[in-house]
Protein backbone atom coordinates (compact mmCIF):
# COMPACT_ATOMS: atom_id res chain seq x y z
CA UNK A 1 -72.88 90.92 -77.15
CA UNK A 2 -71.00 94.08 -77.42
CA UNK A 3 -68.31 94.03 -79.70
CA UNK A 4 -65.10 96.41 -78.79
CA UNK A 5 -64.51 99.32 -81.37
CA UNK A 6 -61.84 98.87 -83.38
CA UNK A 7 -59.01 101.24 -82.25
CA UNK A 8 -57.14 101.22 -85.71
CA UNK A 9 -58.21 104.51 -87.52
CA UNK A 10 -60.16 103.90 -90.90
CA UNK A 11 -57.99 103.70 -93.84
CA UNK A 12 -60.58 105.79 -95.68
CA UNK A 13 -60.13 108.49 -92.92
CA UNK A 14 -56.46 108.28 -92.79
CA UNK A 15 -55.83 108.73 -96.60
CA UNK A 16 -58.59 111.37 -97.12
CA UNK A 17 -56.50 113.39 -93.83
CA UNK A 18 -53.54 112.84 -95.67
CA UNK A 19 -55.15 113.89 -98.95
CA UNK A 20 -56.16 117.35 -97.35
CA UNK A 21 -52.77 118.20 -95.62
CA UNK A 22 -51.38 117.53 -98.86
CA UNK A 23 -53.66 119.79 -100.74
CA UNK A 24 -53.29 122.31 -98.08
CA UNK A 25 -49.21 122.37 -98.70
CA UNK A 26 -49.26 122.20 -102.16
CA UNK A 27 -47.85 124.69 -103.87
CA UNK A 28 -50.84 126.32 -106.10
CA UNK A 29 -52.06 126.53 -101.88
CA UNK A 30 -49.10 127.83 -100.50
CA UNK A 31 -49.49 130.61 -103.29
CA UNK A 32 -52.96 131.54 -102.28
CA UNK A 33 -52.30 131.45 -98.94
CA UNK A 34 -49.16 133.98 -99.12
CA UNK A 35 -51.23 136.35 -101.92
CA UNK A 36 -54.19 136.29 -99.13
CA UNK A 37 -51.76 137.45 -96.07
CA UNK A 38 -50.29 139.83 -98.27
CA UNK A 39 -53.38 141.46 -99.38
CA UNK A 40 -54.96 141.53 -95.82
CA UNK A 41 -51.68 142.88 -94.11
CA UNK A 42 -50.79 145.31 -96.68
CA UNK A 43 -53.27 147.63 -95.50
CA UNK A 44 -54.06 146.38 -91.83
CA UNK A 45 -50.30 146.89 -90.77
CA UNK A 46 -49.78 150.90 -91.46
CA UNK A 47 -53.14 151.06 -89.54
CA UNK A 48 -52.13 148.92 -86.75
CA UNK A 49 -48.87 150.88 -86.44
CA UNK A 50 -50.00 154.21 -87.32
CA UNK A 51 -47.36 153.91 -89.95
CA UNK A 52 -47.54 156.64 -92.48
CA UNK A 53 -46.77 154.88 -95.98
CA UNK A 54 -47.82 157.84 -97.86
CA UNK A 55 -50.64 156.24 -99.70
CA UNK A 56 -54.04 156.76 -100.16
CA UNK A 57 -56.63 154.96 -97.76
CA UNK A 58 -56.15 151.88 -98.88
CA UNK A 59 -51.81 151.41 -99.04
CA UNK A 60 -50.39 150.05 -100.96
CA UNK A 61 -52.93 150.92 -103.86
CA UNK A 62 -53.22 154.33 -104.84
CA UNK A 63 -57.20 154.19 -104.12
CA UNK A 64 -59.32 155.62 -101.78
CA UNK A 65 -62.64 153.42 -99.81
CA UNK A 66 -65.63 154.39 -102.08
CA UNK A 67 -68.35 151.43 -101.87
CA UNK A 68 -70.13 152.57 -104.91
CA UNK A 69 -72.76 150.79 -107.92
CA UNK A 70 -73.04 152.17 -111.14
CA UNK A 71 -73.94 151.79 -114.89
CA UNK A 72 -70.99 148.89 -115.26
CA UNK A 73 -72.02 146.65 -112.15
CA UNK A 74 -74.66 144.62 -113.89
CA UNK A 75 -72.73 143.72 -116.75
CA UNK A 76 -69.34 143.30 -115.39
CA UNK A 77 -71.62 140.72 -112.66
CA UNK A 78 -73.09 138.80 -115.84
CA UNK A 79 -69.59 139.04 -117.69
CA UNK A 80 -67.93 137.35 -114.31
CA UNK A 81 -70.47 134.63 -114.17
CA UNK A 82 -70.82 133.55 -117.66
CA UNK A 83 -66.87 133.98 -117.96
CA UNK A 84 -66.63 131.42 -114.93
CA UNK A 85 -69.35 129.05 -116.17
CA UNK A 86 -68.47 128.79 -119.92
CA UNK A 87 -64.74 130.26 -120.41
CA UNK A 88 -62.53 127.10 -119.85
CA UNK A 89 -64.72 125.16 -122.06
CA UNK A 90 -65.12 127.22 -124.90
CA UNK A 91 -61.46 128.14 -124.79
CA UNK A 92 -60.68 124.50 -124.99
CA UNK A 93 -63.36 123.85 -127.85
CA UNK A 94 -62.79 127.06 -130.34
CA UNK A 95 -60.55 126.89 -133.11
CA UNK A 96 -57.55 128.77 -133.07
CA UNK A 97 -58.67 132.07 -134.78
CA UNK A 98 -62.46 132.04 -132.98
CA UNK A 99 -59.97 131.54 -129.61
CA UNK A 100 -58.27 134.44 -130.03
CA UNK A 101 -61.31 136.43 -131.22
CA UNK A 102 -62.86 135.51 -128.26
CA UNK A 103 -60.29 136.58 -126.18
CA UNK A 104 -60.18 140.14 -127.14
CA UNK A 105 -63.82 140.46 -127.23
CA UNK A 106 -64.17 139.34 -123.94
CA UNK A 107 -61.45 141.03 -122.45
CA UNK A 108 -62.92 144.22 -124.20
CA UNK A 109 -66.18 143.91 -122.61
CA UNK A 110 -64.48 143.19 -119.67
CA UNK A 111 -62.53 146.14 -119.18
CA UNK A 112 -65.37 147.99 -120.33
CA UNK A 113 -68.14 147.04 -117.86
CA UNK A 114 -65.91 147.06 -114.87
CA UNK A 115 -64.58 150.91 -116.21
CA UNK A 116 -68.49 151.73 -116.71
CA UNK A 117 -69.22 151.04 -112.95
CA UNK A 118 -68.27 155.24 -112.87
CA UNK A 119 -70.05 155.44 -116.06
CA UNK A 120 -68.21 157.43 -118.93
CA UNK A 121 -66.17 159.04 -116.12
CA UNK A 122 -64.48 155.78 -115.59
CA UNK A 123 -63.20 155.95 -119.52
CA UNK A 124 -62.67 159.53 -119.72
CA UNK A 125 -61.49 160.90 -116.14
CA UNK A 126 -58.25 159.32 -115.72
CA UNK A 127 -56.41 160.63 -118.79
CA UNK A 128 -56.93 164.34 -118.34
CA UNK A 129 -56.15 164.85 -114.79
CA UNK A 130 -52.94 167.07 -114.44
CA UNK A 131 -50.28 164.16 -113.30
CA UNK A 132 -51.29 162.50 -117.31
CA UNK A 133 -50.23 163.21 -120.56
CA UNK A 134 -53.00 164.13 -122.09
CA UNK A 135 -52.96 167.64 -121.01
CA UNK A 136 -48.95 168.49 -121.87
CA UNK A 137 -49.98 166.43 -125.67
CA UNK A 138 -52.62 168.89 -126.64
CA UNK A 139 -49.85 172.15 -126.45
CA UNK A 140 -47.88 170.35 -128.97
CA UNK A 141 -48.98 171.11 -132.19
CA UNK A 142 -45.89 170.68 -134.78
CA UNK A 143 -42.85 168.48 -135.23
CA UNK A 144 -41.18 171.80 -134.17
CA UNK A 145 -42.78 171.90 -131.09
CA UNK A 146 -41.58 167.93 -130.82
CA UNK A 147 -38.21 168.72 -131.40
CA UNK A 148 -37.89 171.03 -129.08
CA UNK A 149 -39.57 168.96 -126.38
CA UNK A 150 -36.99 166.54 -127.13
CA UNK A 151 -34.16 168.66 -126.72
CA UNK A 152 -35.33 170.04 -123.77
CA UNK A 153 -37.39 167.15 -122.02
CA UNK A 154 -34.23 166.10 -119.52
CA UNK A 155 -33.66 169.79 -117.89
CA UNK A 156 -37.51 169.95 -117.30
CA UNK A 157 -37.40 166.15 -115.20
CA UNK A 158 -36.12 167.99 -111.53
CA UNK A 159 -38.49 168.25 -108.90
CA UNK A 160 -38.15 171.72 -108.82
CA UNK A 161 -40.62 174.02 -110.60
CA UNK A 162 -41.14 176.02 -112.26
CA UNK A 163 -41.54 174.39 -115.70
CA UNK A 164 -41.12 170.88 -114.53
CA UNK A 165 -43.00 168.16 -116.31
CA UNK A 166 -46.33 166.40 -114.78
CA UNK A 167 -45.62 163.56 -112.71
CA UNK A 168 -45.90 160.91 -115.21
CA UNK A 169 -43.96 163.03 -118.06
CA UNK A 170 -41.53 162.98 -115.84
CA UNK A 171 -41.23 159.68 -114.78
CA UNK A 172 -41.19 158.11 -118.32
CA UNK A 173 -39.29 158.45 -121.40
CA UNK A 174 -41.15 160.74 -123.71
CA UNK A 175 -42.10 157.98 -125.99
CA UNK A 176 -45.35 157.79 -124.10
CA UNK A 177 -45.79 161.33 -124.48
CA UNK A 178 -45.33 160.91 -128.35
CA UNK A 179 -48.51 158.29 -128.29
CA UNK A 180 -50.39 160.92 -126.99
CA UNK A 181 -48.98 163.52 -129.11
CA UNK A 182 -50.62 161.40 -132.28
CA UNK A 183 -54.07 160.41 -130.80
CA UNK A 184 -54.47 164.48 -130.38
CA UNK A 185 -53.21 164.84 -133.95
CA UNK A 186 -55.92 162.40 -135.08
CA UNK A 187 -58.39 164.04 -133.71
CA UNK A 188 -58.80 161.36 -130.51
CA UNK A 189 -56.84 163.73 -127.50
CA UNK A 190 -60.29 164.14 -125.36
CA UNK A 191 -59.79 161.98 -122.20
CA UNK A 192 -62.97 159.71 -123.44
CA UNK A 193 -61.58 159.43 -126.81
CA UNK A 194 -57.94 158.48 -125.82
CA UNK A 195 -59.37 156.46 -122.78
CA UNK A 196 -61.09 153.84 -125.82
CA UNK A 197 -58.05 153.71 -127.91
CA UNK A 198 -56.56 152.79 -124.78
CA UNK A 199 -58.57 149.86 -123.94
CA UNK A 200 -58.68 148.91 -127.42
CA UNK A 201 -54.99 148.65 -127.79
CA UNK A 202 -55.05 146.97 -124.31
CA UNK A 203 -57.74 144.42 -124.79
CA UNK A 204 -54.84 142.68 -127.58
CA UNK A 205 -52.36 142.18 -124.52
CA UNK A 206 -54.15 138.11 -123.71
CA UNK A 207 -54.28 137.56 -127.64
CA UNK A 208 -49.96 138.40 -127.74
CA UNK A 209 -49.29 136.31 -124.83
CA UNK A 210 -51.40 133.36 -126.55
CA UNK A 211 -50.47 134.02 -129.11
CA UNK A 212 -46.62 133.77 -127.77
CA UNK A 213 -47.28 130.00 -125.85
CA UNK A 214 -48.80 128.61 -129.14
CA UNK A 215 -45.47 129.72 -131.15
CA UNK A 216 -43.51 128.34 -128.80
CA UNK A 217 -45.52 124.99 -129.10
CA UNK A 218 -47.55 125.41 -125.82
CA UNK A 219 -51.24 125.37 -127.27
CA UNK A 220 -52.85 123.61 -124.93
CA UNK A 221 -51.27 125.23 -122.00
CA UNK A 222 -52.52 128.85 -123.51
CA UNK A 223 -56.08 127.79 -123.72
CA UNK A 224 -55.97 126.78 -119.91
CA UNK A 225 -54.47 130.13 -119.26
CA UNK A 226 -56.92 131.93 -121.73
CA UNK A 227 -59.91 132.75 -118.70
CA UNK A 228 -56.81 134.02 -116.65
CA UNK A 229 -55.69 136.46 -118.67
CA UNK A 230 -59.20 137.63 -119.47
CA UNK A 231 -60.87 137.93 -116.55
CA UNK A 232 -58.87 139.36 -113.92
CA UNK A 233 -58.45 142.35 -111.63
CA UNK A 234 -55.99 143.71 -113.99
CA UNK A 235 -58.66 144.66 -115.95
CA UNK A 236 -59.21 147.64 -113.68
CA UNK A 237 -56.26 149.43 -114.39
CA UNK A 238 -55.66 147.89 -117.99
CA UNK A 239 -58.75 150.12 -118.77
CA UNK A 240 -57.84 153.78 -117.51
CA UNK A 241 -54.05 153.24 -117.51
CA UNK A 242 -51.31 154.26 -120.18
CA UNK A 243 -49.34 151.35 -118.63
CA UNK A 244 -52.05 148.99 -120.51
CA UNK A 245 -50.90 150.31 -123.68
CA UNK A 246 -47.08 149.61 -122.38
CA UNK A 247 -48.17 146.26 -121.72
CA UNK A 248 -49.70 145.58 -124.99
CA UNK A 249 -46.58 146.68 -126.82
CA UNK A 250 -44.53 144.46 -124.44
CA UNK A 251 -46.63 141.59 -125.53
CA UNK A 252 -46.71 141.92 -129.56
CA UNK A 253 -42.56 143.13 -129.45
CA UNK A 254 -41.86 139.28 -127.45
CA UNK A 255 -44.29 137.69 -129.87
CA UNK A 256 -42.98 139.08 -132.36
CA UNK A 257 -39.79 137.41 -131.20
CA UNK A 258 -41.06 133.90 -130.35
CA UNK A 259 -41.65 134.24 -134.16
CA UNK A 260 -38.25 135.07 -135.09
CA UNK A 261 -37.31 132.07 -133.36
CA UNK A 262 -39.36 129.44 -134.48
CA UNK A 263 -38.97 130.44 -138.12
CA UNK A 264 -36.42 128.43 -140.48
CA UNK A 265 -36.11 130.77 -143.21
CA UNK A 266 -33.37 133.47 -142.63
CA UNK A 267 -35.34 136.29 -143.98
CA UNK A 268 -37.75 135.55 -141.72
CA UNK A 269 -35.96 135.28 -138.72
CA UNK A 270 -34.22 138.91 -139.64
CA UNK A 271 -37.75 140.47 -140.56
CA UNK A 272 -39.48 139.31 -137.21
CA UNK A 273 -36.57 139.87 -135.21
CA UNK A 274 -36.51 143.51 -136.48
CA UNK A 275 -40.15 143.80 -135.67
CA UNK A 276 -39.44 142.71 -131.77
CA UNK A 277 -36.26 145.27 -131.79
CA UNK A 278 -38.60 148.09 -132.75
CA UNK A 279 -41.50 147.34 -130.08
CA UNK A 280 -39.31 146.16 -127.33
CA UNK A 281 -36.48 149.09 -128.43
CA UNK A 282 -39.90 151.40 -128.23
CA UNK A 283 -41.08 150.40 -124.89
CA UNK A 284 -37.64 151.10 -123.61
CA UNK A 285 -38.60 154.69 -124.53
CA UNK A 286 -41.86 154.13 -122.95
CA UNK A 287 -40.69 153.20 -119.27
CA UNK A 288 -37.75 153.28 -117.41
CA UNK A 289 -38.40 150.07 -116.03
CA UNK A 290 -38.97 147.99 -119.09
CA UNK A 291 -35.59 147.14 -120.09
CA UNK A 292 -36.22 144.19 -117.77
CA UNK A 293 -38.90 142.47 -120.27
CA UNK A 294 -35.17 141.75 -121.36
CA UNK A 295 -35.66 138.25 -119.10
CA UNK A 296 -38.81 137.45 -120.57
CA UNK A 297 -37.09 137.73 -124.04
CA UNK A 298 -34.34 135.73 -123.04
CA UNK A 299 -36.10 133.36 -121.81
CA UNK A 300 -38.18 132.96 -125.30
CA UNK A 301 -35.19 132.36 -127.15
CA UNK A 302 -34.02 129.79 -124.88
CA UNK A 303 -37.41 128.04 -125.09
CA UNK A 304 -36.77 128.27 -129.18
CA UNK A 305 -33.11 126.78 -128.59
CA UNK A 306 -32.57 129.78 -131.33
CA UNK A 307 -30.55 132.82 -130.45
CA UNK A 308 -30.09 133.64 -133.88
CA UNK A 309 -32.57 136.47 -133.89
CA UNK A 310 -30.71 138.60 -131.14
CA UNK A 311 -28.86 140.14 -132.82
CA UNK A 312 -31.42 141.54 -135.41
CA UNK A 313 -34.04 142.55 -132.21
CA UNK A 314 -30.85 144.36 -130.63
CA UNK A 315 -29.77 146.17 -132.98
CA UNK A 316 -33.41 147.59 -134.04
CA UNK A 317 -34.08 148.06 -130.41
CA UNK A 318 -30.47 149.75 -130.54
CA UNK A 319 -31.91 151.80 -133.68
CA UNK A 320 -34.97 153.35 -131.54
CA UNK A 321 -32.87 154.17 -128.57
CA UNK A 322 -30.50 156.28 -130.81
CA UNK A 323 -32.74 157.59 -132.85
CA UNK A 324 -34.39 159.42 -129.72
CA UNK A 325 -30.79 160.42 -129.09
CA UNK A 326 -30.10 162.06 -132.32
CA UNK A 327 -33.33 163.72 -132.10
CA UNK A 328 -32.16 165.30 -128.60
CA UNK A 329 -32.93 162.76 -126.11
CA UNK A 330 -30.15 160.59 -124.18
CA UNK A 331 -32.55 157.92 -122.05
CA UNK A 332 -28.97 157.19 -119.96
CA UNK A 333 -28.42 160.77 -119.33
CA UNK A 334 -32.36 161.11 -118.22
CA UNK A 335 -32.18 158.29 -115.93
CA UNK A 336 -30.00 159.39 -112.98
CA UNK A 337 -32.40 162.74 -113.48
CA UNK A 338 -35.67 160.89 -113.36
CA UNK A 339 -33.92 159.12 -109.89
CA UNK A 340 -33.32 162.30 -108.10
CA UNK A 341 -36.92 163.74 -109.15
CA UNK A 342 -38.22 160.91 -107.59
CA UNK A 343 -36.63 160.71 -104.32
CA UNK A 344 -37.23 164.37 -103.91
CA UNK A 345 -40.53 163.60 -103.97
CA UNK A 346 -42.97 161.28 -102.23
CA UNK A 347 -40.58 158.46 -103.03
CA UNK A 348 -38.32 159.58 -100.64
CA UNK A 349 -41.24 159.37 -97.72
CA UNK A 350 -42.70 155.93 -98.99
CA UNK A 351 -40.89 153.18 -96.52
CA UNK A 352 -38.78 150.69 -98.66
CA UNK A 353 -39.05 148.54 -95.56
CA UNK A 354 -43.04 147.96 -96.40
CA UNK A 355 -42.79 148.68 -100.05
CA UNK A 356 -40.46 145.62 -100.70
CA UNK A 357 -43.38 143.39 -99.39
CA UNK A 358 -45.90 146.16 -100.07
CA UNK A 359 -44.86 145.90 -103.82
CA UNK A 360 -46.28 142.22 -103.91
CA UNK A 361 -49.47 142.85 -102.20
CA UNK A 362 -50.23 145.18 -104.82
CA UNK A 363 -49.33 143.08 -107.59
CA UNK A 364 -51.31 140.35 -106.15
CA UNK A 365 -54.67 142.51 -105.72
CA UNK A 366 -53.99 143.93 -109.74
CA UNK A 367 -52.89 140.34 -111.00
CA UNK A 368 -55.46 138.70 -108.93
CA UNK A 369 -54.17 136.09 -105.79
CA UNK A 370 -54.09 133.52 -108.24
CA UNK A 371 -50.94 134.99 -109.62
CA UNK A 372 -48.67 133.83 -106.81
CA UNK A 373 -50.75 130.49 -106.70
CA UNK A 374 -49.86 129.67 -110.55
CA UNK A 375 -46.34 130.79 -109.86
CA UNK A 376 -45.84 128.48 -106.94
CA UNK A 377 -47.15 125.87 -109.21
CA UNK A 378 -44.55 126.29 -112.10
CA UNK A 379 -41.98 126.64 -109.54
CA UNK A 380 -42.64 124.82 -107.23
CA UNK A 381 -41.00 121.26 -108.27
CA UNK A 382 -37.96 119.34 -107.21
CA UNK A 383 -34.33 120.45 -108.42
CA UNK A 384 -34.32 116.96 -110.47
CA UNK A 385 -37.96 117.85 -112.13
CA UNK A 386 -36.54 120.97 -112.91
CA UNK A 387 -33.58 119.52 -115.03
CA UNK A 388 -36.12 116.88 -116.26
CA UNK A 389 -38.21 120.48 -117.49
CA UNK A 390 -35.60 122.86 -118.78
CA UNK A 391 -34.14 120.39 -120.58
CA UNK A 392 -37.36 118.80 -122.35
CA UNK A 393 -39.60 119.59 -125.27
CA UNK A 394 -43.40 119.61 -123.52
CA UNK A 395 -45.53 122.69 -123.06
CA UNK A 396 -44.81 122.30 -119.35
CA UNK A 397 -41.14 123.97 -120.31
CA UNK A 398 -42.69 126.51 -121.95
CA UNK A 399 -44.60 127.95 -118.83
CA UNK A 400 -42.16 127.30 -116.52
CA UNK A 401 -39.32 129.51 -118.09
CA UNK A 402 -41.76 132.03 -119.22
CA UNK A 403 -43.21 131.86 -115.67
CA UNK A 404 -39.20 131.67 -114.18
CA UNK A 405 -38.68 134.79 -116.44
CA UNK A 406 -41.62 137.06 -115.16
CA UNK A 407 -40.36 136.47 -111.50
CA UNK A 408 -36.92 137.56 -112.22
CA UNK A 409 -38.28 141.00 -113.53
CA UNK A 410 -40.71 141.20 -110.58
CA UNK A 411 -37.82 140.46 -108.30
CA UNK A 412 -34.94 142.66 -109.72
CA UNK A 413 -37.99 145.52 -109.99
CA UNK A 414 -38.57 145.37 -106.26
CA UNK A 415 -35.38 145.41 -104.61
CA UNK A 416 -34.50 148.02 -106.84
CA UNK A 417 -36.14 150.49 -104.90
CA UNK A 418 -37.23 152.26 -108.02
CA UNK A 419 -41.04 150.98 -107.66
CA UNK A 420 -42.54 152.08 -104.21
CA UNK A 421 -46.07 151.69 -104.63
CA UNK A 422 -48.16 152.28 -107.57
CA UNK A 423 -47.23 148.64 -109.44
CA UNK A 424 -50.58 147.87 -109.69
CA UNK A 425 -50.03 150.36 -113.06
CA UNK A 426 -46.24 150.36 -113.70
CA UNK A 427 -46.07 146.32 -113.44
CA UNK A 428 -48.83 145.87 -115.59
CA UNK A 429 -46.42 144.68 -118.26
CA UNK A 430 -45.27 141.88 -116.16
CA UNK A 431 -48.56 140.69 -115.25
CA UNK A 432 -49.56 138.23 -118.63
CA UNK A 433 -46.29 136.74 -118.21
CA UNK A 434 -46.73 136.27 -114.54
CA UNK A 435 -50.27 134.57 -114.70
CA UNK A 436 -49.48 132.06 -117.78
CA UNK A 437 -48.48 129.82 -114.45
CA UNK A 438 -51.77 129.62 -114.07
CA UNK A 439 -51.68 126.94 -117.22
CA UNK A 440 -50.25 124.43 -114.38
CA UNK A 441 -52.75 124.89 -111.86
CA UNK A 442 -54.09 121.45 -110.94
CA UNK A 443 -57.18 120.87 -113.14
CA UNK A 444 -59.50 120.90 -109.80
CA UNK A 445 -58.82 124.29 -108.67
CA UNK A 446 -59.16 126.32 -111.79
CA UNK A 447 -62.95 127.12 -111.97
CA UNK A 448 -62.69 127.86 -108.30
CA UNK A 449 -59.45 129.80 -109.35
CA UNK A 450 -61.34 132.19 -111.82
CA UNK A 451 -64.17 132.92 -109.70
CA UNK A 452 -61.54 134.13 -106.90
CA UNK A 453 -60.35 136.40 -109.73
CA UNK A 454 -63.41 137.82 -111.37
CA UNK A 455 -65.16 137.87 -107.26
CA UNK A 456 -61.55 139.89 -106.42
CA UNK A 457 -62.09 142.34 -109.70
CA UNK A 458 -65.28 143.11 -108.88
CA UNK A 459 -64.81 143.80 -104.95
CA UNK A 460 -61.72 146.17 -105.89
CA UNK A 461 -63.72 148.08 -108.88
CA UNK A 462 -66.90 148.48 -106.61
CA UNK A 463 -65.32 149.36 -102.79
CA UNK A 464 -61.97 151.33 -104.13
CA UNK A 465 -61.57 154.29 -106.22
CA UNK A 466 -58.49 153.87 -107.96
CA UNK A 467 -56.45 156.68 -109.19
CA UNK A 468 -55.62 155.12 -112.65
């Protein structure tokens, strides 16, 4: 006897359907998905179009197609695998100290190997091309020669030769000129020399922002977001960039301040709070766009529920700003200046129409596509579960504000119009802050996570040749 099929689908089928279309609109997925179609269309749609974005041949980087091996691929390839097979556990098993050890170790010989793929050139190239500092540091020789730099830095901002700074001296406050200025005075201003000071001052960027969630009583979410900040695609531009070195001061000034906050005693709150005025106060001098880690830092002493070291991080912050002044720089009057050099140059060609989207596709290929996936993830939760978060104690609140905080300075830097293309360097200060979302990604998807990011690093460093 035949019996009739039963026409009733199988609850095992019905709930593992369900199960995938949930997966698939989750939010970590939604976030992958939007990072992917960014990074594909980015540089499909001025081709399509025949759309001149003036950028290289790969908009909205500033890289050109070179498929290349080299010296680095090797050990950046073992690095990625071993980092993928071993990080999360031994990030979860290390004490606190061998953690952060770890951390900059690995992020060292991260940046390291993945810079090596154009041997020494990839270490020592970048910082003495004529658009860097390098070049302008070594004809400074005496704090008279500072001073008058200082004095005379705004009038040489304007587009206009002749006598006009490089590109990036132009662009930034002339603290970043200053670093340079001292690595040449000790004896470190070759472009292989600086380029190592560079990515060892870089490589302590991860160990700051752990640093940061364990003061803030978020341990266990920082050792889940350890591998990210390690092993990323940032880690090609961390390593030839003078942005990496912005970043890392970004990093110690707000840890700096998560200590202030946390601390009971009154001296101490005043003596770290000074500490984050000077580095934050510094890296206003450093960028033009940095004033906006001013969220982040908000949003640290809100975490703390202690706004009692404000006052001491704004007035030392206050302290460095003025202090330039005195010594013959006004950053406000530079500003407007540093605007008009820029939109009589390329900036005024570069579309804001695919820059304001362009923008994120970059960030996503320097930050890795995992970025927008662990920010979907701390953001993406129900108004009530938001309440429920703000107003608790758990490390969940920590990353979500800190997370909340990064996308407000990502946002307000975009539709600024003051960033078309090149964020894969300027926004590497926002990047740690950005990817400690990735402490919330749902325990399944984060070994599959870091391989996306280490397999992304690696494609970028090997196929593109990027100009910083």
């Amino acid at each position: 006897m035949t019996v009739a099929a039963d026409p009733r689908p199988d609850p095992a089928e019905h709930t593992d359907s369900q199960s995938v279309r949930h997966h698939l609109a989750s939010p970590p997925a939604v976030g992958l998905l939007l990072a992917a179609v960014l990074m594909v269309m980015a540089p499909l749609v001025p081709e399509a179009l025949s759309w001149n974005v003036h950028m290289n041949s790969w908009p909205p980087l500033h890289a050109e197609w070179a498929p290349r091996l080299g010296p680095g691929t090797i050990p950046s390839i073992l690095l990625a695998v071993l980092g993928v097979s071993l990080a999360a556990r031994l990030a979860h098993a290390a004490s606190w100290p061998h953690l952060l050890l770890g951390v900059y170790a690995a992020g060292l010989a991260w940046m390291v190997s993945l810079a090596m793929v154009d041997g020494p050139d990839g270490i020592g190239v970048i910082l003495n091309t004529g658009y860097e500092y390098l070049n302008t540091a070594r004809t400074i020789d005496s704090w008279a020669d500072v001073s008058t730099m200082l004095h005379e830095y705004i009038d040489r901002i304007p587009y206009v030769p002749p006598g006009n700074w490089p590109t990036h001296l132009a662009g930034h406050p002339p603290g970043a000129i200053l670093f340079f200025v001292l690595l040449v005075a000790l004896g470190l201003g070759s472009g292989l020399a600086a380029g190592w000071v560079v990515i060892v001052i870089a490589a302590t960027t991860p160990v700051a922002a752990l640093a940061t969630l364990r003061t803030l009583g978020a341990e266990d979410k920082a050792r889940i977001a350890a591998p990210f900040l390690v092993l990323g695609p940032a880690a090609v531009w961390m390593a030839v960039s003078a942005d990496a070195m912005f970043a890392a001061v970004a990093a110690w000034g707000l840890c700096s301040l998560a200590v202030a906050a946390t601390r009971t005693s009154a001296a101490a709150t005043a003596g770290w709070g000074v500490l984050s005025g000077l580095l934050l106060g510094y890296c206003v001098m450093l960028s033009y766009g940095l004033p906006l880690l001013g969220f982040v830092a908000l949003a640290v002493l809100l975490i703390a529920r202690n706004f009692r070291p404000l006052l001491w991080a704004v007035g030392a912050a206050l302290a460095v700003v003025l202090t330039f002044w005195a010594a013959g720089f006004a950053w406000w009057e530079a500003l407007p200046v540093v605007h008009d050099r820029q939109y009589r140059g390329v900036a005024r060609n570069r579309p804001q129409v695919y820059y304001l989207w362009g923008n994120l596709a970059a960030l996503s290929y320097s930050a890795g596509p995992i970025v927008l996936a662990g920010v979907a993830t701390a953001l993406g939760r129900r108004w009530s579960s938001w309440r429920e978060t703000v107003r608790g104690n758990d490390s969940t609140r920590v990353v979500v504000l800190l997370t909340a905080a990064a996308v407000a300075m990502v946002v307000a830097a975009d539709v600024s119009g003051a960033s078309k293309g090149e964020v894969e360097r300027i926004w590497l200060p926002f990047v740690p802050w950005l990817l400690v979302g990735a402490a919330l990604l749902p325990h399944r998807w984060r070994r599959i996570a870091l391989a996306l990011q280490v397999a992304v690093a690696l494609a970028v460093q090997h196929v593109l040749l990027t100009g910083w």
